[in-house]
Protein backbone atom coordinates (compact mmCIF):
# COMPACT_ATOMS: atom_id res chain seq x y z
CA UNK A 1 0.00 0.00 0.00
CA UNK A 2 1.26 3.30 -0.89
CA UNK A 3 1.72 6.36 1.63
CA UNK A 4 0.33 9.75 1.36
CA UNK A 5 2.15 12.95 1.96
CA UNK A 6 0.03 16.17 3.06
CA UNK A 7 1.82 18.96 1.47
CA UNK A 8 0.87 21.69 3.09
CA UNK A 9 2.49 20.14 6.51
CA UNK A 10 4.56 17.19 5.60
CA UNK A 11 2.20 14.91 7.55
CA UNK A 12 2.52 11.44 5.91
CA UNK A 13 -0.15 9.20 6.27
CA UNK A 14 1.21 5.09 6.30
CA UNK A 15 -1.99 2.79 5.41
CA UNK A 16 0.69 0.30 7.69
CA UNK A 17 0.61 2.68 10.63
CA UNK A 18 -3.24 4.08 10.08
CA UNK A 19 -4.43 6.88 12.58
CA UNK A 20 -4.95 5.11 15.82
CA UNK A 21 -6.39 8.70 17.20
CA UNK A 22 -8.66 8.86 14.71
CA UNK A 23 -10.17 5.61 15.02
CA UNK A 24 -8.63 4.46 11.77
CA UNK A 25 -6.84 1.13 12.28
CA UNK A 26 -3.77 0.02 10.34
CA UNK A 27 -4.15 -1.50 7.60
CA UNK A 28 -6.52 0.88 6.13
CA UNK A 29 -5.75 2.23 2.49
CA UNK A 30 -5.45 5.98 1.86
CA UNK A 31 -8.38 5.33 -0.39
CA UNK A 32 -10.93 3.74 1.63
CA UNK A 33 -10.17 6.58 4.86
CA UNK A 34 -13.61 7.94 5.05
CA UNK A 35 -14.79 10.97 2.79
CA UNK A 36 -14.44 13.52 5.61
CA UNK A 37 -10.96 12.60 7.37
CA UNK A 38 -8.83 14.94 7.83
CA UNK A 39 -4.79 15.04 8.01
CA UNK A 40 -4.54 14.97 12.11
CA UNK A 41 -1.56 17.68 12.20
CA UNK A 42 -3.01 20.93 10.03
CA UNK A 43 -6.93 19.18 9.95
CA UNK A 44 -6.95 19.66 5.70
CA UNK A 45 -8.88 17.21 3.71
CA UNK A 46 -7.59 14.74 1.76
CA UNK A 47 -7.42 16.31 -1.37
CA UNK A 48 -3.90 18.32 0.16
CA UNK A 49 -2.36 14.84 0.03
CA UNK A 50 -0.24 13.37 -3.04
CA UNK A 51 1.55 9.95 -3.25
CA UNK A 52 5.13 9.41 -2.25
């Protein structure tokens, strides 16, 4: 699975790692995070975030 950098912030989301805080266990694929999640560090959307 591929990881997601936010660019505004340099938050990098790891489908490996998921977003325990955010209720979003590992495992989970950028693409199936829900439609309103939101990059935990700076709180834009997902469409901030581009492929490393």
């Amino acid at each position: 699975m591929d990881r997601y950098l936010c660019e505004p912030c340099g938050y990098v989301y790891d489908p490996k790692v998921g977003d325990p805080d955010h209720d979003i266990p590992a495992g989970t694929a950028f693409e199936d995070l829900p439609d309103d999640w939101v990059c935990p560090w700076c709180g834009l959307g997902k469409e901030v975030f581009v492929k490393e």
